[in-house]
PDB file of N, CA and C in Angstrom:
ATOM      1  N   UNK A   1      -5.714 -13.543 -27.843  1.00  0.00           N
ATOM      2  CA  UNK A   1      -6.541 -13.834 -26.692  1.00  0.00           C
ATOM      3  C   UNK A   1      -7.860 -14.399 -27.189  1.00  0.00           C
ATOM      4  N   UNK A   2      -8.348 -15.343 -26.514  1.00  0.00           N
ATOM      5  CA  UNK A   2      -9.747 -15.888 -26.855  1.00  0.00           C
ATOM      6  C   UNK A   2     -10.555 -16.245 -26.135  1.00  0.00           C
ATOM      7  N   UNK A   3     -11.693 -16.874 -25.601  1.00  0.00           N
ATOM      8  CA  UNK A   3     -12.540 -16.948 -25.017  1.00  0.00           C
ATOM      9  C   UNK A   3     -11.969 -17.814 -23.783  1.00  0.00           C
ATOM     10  N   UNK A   4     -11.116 -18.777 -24.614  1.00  0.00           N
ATOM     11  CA  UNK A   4     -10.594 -19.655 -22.944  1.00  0.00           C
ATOM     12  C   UNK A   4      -9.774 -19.055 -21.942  1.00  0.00           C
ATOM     13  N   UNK A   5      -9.376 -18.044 -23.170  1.00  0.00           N
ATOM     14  CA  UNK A   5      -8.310 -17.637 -21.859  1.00  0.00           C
ATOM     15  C   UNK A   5      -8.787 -16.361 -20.950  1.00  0.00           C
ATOM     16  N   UNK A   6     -10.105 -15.758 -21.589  1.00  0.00           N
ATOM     17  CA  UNK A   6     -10.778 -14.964 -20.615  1.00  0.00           C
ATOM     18  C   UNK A   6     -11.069 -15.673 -19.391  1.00  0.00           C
ATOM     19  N   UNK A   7     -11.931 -16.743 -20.186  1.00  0.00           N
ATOM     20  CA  UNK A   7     -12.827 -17.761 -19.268  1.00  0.00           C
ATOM     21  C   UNK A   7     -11.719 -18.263 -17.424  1.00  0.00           C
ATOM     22  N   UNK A   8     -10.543 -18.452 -18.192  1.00  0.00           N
ATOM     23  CA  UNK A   8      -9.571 -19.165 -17.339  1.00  0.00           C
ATOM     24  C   UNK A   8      -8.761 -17.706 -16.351  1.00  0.00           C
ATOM     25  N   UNK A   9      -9.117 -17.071 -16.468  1.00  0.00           N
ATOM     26  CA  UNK A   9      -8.452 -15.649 -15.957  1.00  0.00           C
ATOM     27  C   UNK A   9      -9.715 -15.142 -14.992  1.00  0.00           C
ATOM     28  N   UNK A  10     -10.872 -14.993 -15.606  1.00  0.00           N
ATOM     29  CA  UNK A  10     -12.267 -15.279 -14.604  1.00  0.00           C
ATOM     30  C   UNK A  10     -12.158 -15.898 -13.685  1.00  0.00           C
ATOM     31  N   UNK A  11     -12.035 -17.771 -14.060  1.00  0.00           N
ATOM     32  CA  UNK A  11     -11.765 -18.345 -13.004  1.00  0.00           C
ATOM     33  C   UNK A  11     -10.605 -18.055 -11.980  1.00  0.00           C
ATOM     34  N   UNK A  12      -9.625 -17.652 -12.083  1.00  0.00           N
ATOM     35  CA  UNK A  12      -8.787 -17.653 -11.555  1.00  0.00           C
ATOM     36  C   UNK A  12      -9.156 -16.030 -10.261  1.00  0.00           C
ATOM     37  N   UNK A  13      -9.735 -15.036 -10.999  1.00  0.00           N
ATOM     38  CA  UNK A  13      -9.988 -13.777  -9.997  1.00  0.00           C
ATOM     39  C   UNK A  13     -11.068 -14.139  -9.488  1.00  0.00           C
ATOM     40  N   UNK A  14     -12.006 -15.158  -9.319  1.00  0.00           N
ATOM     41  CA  UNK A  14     -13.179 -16.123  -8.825  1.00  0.00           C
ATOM     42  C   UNK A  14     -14.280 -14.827  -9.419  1.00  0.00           C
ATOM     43  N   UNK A  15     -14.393 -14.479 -10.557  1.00  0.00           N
ATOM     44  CA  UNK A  15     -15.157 -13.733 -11.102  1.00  0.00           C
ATOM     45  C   UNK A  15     -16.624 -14.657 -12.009  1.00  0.00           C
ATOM     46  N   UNK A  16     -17.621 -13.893 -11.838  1.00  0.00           N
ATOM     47  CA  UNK A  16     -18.745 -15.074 -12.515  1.00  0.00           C
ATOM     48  C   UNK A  16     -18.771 -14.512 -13.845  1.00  0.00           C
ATOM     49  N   UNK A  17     -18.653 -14.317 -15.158  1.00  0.00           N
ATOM     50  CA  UNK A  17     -19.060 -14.146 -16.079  1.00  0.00           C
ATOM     51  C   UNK A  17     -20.674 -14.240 -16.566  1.00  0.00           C
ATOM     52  N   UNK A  18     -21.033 -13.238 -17.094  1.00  0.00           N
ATOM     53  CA  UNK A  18     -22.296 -14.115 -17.665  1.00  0.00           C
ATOM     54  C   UNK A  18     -21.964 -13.729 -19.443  1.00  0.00           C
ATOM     55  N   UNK A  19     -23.286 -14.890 -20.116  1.00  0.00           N
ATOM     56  CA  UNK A  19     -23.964 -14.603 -20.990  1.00  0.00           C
ATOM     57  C   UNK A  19     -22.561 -13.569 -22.106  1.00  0.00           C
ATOM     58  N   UNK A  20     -22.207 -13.441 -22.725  1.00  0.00           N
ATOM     59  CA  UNK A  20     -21.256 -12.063 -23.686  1.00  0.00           C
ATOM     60  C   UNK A  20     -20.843 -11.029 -22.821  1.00  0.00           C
ATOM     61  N   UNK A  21     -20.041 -11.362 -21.730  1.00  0.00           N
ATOM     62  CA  UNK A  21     -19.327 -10.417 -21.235  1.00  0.00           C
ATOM     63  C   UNK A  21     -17.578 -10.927 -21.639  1.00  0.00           C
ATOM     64  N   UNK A  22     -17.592 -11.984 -21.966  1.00  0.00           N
ATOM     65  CA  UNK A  22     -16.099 -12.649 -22.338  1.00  0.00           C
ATOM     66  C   UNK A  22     -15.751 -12.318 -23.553  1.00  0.00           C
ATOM     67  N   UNK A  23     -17.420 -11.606 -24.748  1.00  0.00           N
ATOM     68  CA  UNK A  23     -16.879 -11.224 -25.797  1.00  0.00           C
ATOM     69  C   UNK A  23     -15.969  -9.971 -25.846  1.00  0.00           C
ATOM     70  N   UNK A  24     -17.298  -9.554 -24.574  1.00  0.00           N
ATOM     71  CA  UNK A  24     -16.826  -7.777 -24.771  1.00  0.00           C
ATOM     72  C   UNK A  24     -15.216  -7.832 -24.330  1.00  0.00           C
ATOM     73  N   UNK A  25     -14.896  -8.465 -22.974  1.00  0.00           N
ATOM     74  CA  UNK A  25     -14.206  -8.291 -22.425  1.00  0.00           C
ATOM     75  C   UNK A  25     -12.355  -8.787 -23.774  1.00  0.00           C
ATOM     76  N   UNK A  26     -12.947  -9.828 -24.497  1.00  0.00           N
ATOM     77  CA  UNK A  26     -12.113  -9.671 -25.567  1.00  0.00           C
ATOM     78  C   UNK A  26     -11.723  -8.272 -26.224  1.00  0.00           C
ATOM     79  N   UNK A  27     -12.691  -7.895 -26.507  1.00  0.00           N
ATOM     80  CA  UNK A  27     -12.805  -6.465 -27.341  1.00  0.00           C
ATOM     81  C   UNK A  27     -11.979  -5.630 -26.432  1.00  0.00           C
ATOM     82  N   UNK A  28     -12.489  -5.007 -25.457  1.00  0.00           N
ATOM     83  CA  UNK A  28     -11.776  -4.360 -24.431  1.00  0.00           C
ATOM     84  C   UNK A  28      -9.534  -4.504 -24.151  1.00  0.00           C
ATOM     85  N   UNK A  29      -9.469  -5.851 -24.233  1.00  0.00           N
ATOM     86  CA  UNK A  29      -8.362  -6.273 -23.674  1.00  0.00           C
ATOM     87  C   UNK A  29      -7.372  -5.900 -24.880  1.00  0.00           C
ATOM     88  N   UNK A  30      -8.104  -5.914 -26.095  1.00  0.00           N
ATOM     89  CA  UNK A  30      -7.542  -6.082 -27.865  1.00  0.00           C
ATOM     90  C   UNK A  30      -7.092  -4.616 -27.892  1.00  0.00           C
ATOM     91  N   UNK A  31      -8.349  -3.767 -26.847  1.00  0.00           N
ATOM     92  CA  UNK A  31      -7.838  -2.247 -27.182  1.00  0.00           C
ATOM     93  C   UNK A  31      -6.950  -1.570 -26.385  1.00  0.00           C
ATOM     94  N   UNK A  32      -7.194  -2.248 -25.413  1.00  0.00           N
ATOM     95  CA  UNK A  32      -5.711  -1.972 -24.575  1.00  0.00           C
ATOM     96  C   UNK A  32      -4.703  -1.879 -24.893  1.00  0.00           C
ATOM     97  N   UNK A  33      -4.093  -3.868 -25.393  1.00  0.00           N
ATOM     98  CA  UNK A  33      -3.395  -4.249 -26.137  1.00  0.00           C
ATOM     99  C   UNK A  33      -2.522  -3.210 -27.320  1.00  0.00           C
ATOM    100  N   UNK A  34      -3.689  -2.810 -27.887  1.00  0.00           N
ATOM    101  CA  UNK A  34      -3.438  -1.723 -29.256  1.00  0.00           C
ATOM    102  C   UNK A  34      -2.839  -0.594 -28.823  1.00  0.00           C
ATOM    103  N   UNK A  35      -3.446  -0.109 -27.861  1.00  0.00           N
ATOM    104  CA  UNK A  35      -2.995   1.360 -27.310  1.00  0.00           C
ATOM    105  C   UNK A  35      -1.504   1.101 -26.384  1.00  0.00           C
ATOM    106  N   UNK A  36      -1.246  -0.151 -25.751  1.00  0.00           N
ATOM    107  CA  UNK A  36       0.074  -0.147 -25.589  1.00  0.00           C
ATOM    108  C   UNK A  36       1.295  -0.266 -26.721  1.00  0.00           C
ATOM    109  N   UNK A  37       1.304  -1.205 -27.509  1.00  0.00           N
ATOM    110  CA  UNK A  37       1.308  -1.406 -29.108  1.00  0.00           C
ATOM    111  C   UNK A  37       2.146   0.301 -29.158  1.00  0.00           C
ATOM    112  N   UNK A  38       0.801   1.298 -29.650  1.00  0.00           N
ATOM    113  CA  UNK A  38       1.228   2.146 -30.142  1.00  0.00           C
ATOM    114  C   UNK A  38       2.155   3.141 -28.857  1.00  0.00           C
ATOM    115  N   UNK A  39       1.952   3.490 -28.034  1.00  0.00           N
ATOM    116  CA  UNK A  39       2.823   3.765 -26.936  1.00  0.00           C
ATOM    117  C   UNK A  39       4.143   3.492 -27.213  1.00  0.00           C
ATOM    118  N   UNK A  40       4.916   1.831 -27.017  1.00  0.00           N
ATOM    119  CA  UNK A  40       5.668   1.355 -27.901  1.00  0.00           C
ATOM    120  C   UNK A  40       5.991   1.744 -29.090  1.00  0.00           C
ATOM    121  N   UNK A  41       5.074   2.056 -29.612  1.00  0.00           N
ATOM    122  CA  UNK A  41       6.586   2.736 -31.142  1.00  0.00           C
ATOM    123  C   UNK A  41       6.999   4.120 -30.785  1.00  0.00           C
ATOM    124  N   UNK A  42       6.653   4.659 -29.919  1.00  0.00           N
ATOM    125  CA  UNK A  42       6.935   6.462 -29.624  1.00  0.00           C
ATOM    126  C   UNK A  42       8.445   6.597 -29.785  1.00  0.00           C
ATOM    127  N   UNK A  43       9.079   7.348 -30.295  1.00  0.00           N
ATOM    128  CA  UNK A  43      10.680   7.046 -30.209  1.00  0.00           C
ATOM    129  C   UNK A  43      11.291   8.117 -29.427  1.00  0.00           C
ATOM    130  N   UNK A  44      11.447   7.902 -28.488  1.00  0.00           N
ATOM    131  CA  UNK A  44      12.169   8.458 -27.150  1.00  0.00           C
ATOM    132  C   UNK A  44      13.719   8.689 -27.535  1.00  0.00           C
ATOM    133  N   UNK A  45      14.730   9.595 -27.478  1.00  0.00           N
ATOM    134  CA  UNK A  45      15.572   9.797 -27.571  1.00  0.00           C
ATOM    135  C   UNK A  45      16.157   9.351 -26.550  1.00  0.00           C
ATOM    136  N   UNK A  46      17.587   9.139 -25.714  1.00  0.00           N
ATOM    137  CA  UNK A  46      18.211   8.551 -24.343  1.00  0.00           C
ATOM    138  C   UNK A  46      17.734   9.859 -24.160  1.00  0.00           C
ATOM    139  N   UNK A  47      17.635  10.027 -22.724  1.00  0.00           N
ATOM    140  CA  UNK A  47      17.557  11.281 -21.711  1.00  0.00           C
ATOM    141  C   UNK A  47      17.959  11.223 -20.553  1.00  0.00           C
ATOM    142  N   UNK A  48      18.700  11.789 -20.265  1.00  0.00           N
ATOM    143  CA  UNK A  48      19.669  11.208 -18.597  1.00  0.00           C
ATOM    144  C   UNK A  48      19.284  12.424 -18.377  1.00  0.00           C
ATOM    145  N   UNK A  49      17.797  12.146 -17.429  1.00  0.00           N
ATOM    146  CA  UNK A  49      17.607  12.907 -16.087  1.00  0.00           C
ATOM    147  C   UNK A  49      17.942  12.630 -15.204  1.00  0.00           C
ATOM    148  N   UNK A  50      18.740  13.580 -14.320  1.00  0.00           N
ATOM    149  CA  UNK A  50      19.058  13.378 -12.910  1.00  0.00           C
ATOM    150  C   UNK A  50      18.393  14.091 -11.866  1.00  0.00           C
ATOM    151  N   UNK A  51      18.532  13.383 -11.124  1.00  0.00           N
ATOM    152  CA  UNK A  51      17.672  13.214  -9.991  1.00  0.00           C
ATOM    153  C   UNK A  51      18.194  13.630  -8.295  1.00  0.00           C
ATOM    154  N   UNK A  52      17.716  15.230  -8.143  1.00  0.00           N
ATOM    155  CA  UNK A  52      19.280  15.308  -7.092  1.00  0.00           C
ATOM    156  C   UNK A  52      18.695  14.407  -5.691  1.00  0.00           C
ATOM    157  N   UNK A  53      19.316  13.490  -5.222  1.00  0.00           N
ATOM    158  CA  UNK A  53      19.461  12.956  -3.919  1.00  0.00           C
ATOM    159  C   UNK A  53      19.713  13.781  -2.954  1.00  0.00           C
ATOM    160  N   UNK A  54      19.026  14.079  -2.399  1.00  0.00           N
ATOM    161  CA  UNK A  54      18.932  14.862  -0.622  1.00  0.00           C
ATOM    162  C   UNK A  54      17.825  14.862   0.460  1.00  0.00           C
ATOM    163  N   UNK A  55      18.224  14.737   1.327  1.00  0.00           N
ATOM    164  CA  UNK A  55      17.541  14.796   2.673  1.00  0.00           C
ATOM    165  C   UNK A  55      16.508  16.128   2.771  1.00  0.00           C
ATOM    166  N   UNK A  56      15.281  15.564   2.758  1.00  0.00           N
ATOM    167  CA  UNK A  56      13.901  16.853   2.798  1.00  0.00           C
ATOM    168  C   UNK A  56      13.741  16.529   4.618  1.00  0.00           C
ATOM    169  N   UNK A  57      13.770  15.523   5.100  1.00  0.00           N
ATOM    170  CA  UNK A  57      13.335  15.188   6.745  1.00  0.00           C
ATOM    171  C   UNK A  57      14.533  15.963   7.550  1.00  0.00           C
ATOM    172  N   UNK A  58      14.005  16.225   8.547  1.00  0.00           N
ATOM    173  CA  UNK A  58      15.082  16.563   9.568  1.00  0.00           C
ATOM    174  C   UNK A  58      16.445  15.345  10.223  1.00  0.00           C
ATOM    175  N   UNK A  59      17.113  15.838  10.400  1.00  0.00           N
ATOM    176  CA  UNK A  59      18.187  14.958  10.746  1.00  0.00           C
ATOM    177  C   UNK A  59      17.288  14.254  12.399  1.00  0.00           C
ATOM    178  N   UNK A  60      18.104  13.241  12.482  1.00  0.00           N
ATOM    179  CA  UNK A  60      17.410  12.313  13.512  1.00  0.00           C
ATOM    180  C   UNK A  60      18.324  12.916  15.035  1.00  0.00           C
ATOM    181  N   UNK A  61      17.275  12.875  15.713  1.00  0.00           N
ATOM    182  CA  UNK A  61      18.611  13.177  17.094  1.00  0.00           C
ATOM    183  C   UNK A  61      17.735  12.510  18.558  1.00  0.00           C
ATOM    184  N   UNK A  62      18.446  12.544  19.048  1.00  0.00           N
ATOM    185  CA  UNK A  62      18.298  11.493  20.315  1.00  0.00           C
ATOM    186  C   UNK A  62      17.820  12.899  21.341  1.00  0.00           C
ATOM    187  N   UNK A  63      16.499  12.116  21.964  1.00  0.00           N
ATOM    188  CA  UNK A  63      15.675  13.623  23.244  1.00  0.00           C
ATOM    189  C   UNK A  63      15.550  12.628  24.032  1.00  0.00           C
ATOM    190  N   UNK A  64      16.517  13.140  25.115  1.00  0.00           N
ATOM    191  CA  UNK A  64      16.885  12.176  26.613  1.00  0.00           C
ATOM    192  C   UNK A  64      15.302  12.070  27.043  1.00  0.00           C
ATOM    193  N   UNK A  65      15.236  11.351  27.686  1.00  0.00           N
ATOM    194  CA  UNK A  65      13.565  10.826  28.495  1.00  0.00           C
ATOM    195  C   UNK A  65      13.779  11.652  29.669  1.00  0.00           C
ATOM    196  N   UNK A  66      12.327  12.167  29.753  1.00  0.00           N
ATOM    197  CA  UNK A  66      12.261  13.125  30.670  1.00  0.00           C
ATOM    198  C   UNK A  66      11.441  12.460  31.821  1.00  0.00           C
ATOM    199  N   UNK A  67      11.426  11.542  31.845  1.00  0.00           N
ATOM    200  CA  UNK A  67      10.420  10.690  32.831  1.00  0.00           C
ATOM    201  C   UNK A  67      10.962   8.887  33.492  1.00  0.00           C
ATOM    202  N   UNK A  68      10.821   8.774  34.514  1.00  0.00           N
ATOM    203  CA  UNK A  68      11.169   7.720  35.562  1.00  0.00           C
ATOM    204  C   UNK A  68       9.834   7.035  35.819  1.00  0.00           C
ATOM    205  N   UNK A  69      10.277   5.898  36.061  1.00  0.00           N
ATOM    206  CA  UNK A  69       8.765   5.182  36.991  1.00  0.00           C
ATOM    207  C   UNK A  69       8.309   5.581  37.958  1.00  0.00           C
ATOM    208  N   UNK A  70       9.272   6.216  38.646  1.00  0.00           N
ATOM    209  CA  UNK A  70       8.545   7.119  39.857  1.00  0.00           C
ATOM    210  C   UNK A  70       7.970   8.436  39.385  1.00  0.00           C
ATOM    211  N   UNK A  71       8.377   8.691  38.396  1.00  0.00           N
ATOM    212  CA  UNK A  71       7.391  10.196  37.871  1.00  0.00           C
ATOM    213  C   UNK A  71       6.096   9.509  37.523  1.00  0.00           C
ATOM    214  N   UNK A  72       6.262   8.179  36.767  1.00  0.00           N
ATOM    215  CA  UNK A  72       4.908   8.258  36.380  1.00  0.00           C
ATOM    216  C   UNK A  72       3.966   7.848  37.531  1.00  0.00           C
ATOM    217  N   UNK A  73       4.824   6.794  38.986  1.00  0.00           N
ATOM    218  CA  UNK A  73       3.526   6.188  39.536  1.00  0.00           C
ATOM    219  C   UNK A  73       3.180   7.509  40.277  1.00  0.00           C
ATOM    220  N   UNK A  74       3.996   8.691  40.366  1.00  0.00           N
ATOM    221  CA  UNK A  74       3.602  10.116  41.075  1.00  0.00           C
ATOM    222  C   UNK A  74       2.453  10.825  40.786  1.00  0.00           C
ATOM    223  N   UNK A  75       2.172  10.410  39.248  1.00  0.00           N
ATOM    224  CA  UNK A  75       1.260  11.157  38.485  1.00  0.00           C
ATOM    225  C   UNK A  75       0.233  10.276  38.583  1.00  0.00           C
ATOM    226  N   UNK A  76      -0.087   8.870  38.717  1.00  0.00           N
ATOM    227  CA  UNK A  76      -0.848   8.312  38.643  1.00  0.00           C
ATOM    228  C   UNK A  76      -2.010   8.199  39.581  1.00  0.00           C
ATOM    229  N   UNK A  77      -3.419   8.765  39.016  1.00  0.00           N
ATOM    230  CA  UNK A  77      -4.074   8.944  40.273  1.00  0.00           C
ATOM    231  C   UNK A  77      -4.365   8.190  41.665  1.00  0.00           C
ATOM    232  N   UNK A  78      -4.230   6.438  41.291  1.00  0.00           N
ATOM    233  CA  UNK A  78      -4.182   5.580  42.337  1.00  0.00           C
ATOM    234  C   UNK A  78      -2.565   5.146  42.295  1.00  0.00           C
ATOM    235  N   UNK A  79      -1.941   5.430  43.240  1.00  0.00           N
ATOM    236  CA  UNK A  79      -1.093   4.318  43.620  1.00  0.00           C
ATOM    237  C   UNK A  79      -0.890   3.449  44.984  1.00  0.00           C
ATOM    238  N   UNK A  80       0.034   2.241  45.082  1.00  0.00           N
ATOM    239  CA  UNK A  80       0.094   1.717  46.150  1.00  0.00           C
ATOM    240  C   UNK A  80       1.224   1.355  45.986  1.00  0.00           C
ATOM    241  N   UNK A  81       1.858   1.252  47.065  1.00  0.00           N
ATOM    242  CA  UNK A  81       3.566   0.521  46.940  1.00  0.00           C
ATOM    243  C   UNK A  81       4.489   0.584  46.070  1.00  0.00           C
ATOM    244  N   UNK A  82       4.576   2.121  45.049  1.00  0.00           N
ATOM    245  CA  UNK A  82       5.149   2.089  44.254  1.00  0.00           C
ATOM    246  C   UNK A  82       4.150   1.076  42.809  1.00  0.00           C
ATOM    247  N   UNK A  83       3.531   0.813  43.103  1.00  0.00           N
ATOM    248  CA  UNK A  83       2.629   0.355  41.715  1.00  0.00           C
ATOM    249  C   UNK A  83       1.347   1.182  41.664  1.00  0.00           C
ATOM    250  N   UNK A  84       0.887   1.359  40.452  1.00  0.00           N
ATOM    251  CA  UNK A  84      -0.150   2.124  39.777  1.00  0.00           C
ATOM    252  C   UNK A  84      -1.933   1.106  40.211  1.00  0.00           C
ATOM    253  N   UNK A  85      -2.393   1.743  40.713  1.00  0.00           N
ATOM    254  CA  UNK A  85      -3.943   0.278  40.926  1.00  0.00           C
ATOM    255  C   UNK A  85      -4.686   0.833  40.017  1.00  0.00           C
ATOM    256  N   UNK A  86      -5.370   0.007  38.682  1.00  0.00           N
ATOM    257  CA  UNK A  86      -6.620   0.122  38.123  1.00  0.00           C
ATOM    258  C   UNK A  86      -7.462  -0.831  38.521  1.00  0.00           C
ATOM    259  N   UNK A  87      -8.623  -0.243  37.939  1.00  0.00           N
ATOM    260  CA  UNK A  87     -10.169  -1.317  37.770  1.00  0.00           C
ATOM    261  C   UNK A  87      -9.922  -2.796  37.573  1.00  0.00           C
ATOM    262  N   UNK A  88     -10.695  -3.190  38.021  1.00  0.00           N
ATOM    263  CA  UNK A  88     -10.498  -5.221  37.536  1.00  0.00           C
ATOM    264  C   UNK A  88     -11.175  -4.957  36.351  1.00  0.00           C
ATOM    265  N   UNK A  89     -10.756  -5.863  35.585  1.00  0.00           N
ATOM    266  CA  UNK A  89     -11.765  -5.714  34.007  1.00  0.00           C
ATOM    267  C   UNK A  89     -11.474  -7.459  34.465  1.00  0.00           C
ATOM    268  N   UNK A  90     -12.869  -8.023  33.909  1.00  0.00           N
ATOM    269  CA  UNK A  90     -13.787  -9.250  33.985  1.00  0.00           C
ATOM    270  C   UNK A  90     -13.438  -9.785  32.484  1.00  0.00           C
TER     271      UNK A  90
END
């Protein structure tokens, strides 16, 4: 990695750089880099964990509607003719 390609990665996240932040930011990226690096050599044996599959939610079920248009225009404090009357909004 080098300065252009900080520079061009800046541009691209519309980031302003100033003044030696592209050095640091070299430095920074190198140590990352390194620490994945070593991550990578860890030697993992295969391990077949399994994973039990099951349902934690409740099963889904159908709740008949307890309500009609005439329940609701019943409840509704204005009605007229079978329709509900609100406010004019402007």
């Amino acid at each position: 990695m080098n300065i252009k390609d900080v520079q061009d990665l800046a541009e691209l996240a519309k980031l302003e750089l100033k003044e030696g932040e592209a050095e640091q930011l070299i430095k920074d990226m190198e140590g990352i880099l390194a620490y994945v690096k070593q991550i990578e050599e860890v030697d993992v044996p295969n391990i077949d964990i399994e994973y039990p599959q099951r349902n934690i939610w409740r099963e889904d079920e159908i709740i008949p509607a307890d309500f009609s248009r005439d329940l609701i225009v019943e409840q509704f404090p204005d009605a007229k003719d079978g329709f509900v009357k609100v406010k004019k909004i402007l």
